[in-house]
PDB file of N, CA and C in Angstrom:
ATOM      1  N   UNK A   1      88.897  19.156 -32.789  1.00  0.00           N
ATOM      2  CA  UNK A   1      89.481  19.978 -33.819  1.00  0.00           C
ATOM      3  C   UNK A   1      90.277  19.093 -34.776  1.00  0.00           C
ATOM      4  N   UNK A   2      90.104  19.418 -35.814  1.00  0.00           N
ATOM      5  CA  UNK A   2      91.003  18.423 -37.151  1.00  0.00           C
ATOM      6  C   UNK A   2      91.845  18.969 -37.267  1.00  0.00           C
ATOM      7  N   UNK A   3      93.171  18.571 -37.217  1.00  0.00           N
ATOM      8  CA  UNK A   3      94.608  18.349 -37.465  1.00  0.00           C
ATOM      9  C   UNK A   3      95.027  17.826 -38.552  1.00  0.00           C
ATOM     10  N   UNK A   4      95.329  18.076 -39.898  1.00  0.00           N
ATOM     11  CA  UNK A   4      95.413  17.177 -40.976  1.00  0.00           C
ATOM     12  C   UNK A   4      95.738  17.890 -42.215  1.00  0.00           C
ATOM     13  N   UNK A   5      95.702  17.165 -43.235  1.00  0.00           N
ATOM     14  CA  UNK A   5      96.168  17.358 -44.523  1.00  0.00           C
ATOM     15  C   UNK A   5      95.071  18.150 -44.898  1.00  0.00           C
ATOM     16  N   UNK A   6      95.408  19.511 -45.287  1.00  0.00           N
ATOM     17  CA  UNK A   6      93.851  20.512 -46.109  1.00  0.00           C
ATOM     18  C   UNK A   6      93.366  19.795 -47.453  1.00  0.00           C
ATOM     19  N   UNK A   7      92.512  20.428 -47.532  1.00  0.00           N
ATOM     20  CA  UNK A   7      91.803  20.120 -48.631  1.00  0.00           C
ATOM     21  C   UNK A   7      92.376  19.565 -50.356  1.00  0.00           C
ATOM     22  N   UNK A   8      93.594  21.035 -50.361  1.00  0.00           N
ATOM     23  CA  UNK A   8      94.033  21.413 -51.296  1.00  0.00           C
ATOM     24  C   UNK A   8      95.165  20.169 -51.638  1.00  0.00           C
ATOM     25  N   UNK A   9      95.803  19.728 -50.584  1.00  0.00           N
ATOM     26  CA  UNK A   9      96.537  18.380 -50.669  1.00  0.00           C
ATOM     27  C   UNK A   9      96.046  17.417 -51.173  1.00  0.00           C
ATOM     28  N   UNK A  10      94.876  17.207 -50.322  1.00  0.00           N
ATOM     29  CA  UNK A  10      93.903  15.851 -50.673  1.00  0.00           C
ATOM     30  C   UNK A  10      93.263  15.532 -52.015  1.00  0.00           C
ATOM     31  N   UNK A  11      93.046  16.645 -52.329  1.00  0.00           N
ATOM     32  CA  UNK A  11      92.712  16.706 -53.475  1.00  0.00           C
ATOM     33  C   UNK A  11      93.697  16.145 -54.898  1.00  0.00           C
ATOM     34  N   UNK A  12      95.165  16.022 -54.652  1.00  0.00           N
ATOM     35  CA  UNK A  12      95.746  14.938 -55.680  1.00  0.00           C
ATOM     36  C   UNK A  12      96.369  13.950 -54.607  1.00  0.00           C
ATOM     37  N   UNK A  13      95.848  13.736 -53.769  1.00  0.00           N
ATOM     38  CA  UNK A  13      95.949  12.276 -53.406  1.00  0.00           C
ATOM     39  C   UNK A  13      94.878  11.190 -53.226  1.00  0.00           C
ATOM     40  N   UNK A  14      94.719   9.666 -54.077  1.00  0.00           N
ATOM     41  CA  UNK A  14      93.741   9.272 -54.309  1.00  0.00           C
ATOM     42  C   UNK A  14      93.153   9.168 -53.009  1.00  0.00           C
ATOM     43  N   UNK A  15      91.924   8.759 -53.206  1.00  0.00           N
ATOM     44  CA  UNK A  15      90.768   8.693 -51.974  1.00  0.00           C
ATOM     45  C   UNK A  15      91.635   7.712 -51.028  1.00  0.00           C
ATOM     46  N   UNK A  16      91.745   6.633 -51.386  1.00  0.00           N
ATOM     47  CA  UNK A  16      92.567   5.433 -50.991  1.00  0.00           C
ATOM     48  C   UNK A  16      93.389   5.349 -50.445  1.00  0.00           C
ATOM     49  N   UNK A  17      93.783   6.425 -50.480  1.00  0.00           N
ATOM     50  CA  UNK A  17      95.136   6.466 -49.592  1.00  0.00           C
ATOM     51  C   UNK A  17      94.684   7.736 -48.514  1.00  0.00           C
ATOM     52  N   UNK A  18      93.630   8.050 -48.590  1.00  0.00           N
ATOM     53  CA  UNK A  18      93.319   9.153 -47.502  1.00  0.00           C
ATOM     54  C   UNK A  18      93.158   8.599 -46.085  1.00  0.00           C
ATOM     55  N   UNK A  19      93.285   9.245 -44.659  1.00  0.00           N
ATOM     56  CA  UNK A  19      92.825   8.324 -43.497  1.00  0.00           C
ATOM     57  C   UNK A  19      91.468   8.404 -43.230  1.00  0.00           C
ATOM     58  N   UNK A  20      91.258   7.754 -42.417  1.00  0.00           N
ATOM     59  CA  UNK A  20      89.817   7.525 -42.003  1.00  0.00           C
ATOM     60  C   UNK A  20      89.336   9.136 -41.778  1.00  0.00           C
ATOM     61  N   UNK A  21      90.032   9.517 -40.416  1.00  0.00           N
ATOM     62  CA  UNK A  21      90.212  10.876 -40.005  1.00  0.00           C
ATOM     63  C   UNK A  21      89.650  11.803 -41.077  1.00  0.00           C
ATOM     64  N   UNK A  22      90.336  11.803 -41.853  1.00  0.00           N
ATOM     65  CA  UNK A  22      90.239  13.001 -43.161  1.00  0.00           C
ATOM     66  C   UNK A  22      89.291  12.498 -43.724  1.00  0.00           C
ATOM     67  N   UNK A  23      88.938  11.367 -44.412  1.00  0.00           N
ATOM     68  CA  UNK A  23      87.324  11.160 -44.623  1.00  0.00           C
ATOM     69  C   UNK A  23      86.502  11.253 -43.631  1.00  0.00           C
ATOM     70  N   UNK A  24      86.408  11.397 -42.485  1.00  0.00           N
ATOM     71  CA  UNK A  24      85.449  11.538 -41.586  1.00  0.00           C
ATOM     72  C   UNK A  24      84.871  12.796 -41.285  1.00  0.00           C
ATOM     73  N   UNK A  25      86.056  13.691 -41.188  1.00  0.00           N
ATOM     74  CA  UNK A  25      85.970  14.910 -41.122  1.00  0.00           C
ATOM     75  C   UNK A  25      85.033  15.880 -42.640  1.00  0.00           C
ATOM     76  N   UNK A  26      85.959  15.529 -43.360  1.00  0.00           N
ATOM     77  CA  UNK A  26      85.756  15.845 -45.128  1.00  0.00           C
ATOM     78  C   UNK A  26      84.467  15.565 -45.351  1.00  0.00           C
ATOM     79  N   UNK A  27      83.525  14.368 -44.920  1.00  0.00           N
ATOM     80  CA  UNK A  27      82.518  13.784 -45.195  1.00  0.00           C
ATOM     81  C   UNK A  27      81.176  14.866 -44.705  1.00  0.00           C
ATOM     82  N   UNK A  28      82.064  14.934 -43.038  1.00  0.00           N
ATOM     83  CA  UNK A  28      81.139  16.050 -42.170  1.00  0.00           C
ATOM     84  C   UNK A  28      80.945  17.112 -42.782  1.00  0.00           C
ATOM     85  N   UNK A  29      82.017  18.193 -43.245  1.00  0.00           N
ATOM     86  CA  UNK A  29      81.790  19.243 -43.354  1.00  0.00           C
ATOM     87  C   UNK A  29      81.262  19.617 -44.984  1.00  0.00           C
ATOM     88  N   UNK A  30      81.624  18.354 -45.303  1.00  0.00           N
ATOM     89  CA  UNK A  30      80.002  18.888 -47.152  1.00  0.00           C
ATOM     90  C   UNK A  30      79.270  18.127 -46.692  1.00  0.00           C
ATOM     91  N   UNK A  31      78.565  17.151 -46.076  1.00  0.00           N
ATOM     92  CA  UNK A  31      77.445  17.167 -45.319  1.00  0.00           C
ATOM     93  C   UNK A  31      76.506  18.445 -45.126  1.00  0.00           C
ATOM     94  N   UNK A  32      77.338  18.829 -44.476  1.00  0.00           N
ATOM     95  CA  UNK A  32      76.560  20.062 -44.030  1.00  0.00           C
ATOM     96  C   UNK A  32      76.433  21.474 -44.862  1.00  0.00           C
ATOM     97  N   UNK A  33      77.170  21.123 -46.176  1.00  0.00           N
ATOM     98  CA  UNK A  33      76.819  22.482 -47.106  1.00  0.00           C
ATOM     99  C   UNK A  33      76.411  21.756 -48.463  1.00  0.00           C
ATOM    100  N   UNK A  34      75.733  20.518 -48.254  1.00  0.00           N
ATOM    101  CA  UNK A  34      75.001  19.785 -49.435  1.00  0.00           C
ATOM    102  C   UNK A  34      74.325  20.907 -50.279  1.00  0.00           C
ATOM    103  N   UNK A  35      73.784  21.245 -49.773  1.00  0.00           N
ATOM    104  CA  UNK A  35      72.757  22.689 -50.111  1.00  0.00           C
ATOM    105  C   UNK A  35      73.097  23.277 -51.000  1.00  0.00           C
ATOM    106  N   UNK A  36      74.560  23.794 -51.056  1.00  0.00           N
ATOM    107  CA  UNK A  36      75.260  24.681 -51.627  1.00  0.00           C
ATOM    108  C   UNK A  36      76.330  24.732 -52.111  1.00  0.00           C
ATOM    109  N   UNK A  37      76.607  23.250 -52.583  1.00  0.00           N
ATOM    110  CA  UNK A  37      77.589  22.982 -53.197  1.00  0.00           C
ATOM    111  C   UNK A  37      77.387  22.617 -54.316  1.00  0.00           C
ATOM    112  N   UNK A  38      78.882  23.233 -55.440  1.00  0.00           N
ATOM    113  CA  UNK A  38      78.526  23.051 -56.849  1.00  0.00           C
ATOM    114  C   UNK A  38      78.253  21.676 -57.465  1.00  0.00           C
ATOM    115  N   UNK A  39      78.883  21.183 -58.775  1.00  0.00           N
ATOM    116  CA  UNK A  39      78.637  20.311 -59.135  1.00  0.00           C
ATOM    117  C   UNK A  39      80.071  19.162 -58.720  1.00  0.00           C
ATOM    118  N   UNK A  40      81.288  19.736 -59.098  1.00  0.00           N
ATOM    119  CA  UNK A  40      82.190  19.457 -58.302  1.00  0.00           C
ATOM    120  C   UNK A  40      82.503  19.072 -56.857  1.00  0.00           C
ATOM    121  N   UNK A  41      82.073  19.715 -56.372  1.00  0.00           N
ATOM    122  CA  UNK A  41      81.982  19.475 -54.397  1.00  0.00           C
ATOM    123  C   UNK A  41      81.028  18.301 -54.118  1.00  0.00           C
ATOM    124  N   UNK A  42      79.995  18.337 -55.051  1.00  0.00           N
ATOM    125  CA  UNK A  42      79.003  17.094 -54.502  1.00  0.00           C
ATOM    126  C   UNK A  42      79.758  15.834 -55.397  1.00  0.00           C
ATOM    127  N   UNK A  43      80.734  16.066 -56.434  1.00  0.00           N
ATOM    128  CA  UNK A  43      80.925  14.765 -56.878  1.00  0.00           C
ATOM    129  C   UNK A  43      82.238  14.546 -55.690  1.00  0.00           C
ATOM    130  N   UNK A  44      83.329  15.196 -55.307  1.00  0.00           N
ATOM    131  CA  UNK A  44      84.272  15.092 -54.206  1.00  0.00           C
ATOM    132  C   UNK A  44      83.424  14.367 -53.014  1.00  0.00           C
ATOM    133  N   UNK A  45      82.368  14.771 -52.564  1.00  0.00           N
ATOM    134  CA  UNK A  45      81.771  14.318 -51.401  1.00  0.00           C
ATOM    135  C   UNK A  45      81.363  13.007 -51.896  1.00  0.00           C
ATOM    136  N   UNK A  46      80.785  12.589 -52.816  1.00  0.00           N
ATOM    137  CA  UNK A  46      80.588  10.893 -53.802  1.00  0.00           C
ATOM    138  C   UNK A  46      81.579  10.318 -53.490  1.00  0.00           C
ATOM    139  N   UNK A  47      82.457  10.550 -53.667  1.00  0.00           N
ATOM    140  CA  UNK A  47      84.070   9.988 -53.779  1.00  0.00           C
ATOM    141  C   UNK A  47      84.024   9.451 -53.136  1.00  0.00           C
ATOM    142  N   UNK A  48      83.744  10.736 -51.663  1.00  0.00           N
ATOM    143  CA  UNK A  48      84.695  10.059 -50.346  1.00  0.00           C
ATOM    144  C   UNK A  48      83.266   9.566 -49.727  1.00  0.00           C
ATOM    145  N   UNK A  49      81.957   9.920 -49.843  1.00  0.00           N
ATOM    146  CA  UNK A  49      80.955   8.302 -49.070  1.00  0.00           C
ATOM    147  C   UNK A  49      81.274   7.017 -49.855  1.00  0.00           C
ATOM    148  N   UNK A  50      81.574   7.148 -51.014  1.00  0.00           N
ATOM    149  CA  UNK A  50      82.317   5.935 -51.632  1.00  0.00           C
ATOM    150  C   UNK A  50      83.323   5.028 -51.166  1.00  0.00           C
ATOM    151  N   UNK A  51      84.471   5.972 -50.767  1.00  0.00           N
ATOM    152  CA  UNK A  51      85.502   5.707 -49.969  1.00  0.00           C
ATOM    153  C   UNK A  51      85.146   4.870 -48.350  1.00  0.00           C
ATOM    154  N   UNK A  52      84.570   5.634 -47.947  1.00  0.00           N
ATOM    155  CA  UNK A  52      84.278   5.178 -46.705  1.00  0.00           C
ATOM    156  C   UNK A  52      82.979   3.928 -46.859  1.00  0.00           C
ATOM    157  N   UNK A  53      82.329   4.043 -47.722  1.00  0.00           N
ATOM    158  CA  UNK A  53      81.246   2.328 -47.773  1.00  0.00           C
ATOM    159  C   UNK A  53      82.358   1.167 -48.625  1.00  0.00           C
ATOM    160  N   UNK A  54      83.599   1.818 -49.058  1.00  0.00           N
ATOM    161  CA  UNK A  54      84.295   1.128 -49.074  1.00  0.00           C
ATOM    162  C   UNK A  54      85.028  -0.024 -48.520  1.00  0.00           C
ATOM    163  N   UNK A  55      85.546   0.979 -47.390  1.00  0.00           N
ATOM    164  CA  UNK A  55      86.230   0.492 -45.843  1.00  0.00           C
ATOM    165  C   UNK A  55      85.175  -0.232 -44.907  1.00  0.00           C
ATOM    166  N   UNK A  56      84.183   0.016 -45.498  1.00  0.00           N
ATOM    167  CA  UNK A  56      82.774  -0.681 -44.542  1.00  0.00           C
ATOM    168  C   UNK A  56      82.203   0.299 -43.469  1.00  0.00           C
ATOM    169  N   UNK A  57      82.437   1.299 -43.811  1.00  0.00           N
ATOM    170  CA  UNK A  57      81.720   2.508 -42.850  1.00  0.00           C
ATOM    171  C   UNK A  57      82.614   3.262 -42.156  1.00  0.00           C
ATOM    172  N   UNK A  58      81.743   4.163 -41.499  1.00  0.00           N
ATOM    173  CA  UNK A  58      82.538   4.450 -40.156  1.00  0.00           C
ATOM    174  C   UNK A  58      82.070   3.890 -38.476  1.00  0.00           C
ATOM    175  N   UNK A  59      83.707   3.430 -38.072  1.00  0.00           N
ATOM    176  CA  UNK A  59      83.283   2.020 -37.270  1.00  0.00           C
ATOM    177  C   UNK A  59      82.211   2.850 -35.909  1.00  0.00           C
ATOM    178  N   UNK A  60      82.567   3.901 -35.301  1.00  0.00           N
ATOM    179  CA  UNK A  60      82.181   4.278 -33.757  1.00  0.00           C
ATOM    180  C   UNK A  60      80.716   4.461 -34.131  1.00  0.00           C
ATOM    181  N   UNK A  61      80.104   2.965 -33.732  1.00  0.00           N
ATOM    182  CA  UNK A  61      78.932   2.924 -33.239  1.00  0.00           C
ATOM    183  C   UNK A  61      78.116   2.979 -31.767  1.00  0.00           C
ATOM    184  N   UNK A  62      78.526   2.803 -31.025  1.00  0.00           N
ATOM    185  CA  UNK A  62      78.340   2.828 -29.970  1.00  0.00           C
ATOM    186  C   UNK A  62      79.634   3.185 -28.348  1.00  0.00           C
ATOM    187  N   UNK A  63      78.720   3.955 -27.357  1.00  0.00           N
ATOM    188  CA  UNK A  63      79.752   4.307 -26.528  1.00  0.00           C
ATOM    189  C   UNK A  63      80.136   3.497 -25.653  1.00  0.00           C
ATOM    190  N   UNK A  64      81.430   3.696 -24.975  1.00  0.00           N
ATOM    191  CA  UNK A  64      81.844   2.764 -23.832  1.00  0.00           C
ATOM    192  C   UNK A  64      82.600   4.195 -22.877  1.00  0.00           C
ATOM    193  N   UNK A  65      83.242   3.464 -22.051  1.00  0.00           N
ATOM    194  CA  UNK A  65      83.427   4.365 -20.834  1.00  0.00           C
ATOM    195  C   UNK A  65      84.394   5.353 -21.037  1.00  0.00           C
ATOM    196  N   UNK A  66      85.324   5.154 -22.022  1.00  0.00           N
ATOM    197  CA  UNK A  66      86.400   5.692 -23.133  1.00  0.00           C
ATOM    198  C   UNK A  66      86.015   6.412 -23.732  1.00  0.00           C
ATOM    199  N   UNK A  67      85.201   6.825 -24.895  1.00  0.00           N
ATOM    200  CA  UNK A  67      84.644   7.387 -26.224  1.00  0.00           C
ATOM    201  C   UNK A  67      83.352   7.182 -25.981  1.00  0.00           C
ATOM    202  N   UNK A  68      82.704   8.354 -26.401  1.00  0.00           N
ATOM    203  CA  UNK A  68      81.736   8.935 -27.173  1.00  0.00           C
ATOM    204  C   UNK A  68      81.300   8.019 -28.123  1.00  0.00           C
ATOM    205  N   UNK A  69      80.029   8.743 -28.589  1.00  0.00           N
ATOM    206  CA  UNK A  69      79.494   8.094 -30.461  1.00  0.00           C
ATOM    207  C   UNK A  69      79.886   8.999 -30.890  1.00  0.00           C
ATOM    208  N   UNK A  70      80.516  10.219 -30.897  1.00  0.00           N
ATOM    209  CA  UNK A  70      80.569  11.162 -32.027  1.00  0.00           C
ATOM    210  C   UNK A  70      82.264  11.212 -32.071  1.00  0.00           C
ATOM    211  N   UNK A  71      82.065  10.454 -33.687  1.00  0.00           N
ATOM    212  CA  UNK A  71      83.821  10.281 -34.285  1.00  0.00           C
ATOM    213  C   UNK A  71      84.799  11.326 -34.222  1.00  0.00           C
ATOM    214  N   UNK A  72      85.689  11.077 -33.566  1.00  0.00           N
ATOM    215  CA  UNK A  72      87.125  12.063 -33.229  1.00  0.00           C
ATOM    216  C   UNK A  72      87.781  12.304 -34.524  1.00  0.00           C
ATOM    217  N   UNK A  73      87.748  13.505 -35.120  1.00  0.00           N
ATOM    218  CA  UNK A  73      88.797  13.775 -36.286  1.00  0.00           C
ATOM    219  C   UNK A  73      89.842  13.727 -36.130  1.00  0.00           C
ATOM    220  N   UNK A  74      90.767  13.647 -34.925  1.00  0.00           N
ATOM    221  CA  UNK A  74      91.803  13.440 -34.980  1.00  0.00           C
ATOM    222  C   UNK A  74      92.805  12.432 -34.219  1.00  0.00           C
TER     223      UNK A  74
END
């Protein structure tokens, strides 16, 4: 479950200063409504895959005895 700064926050704070977390999450969930998002929402979602090929990805590639592959939002 994501714990974090909503949308409405993030939205005047630059990408750059957002956490991983909140791009990870943020990334996921217009991911999944690509479909149906306006022209706005798909440029927000640009931003932040921007953001994150920025940082050089997102790191959890592989599992160990600790974690999963599927990135923790929080």
């Amino acid at each position: 479950m994501y714990v974090g700064r909503d949308m409405t926050e993030l939205s005047m704070t630059p990408k750059n200063q957002w956490k991983d977390s909140e791009l990870s999450f943020f990334h996921h969930s217009l991911q999944q409504m690509v479909p149906y998002l306006n022209v706005e929402g798909q440029t927000i979602h640009k931003e932040i895959v921007k953001e994150i090929q920025k940082r050089g990805g997102l790191k959890r590639n592989e599992a160990d005895y600790t974690h999963g592959t599927q990135v923790s939002y929080d």
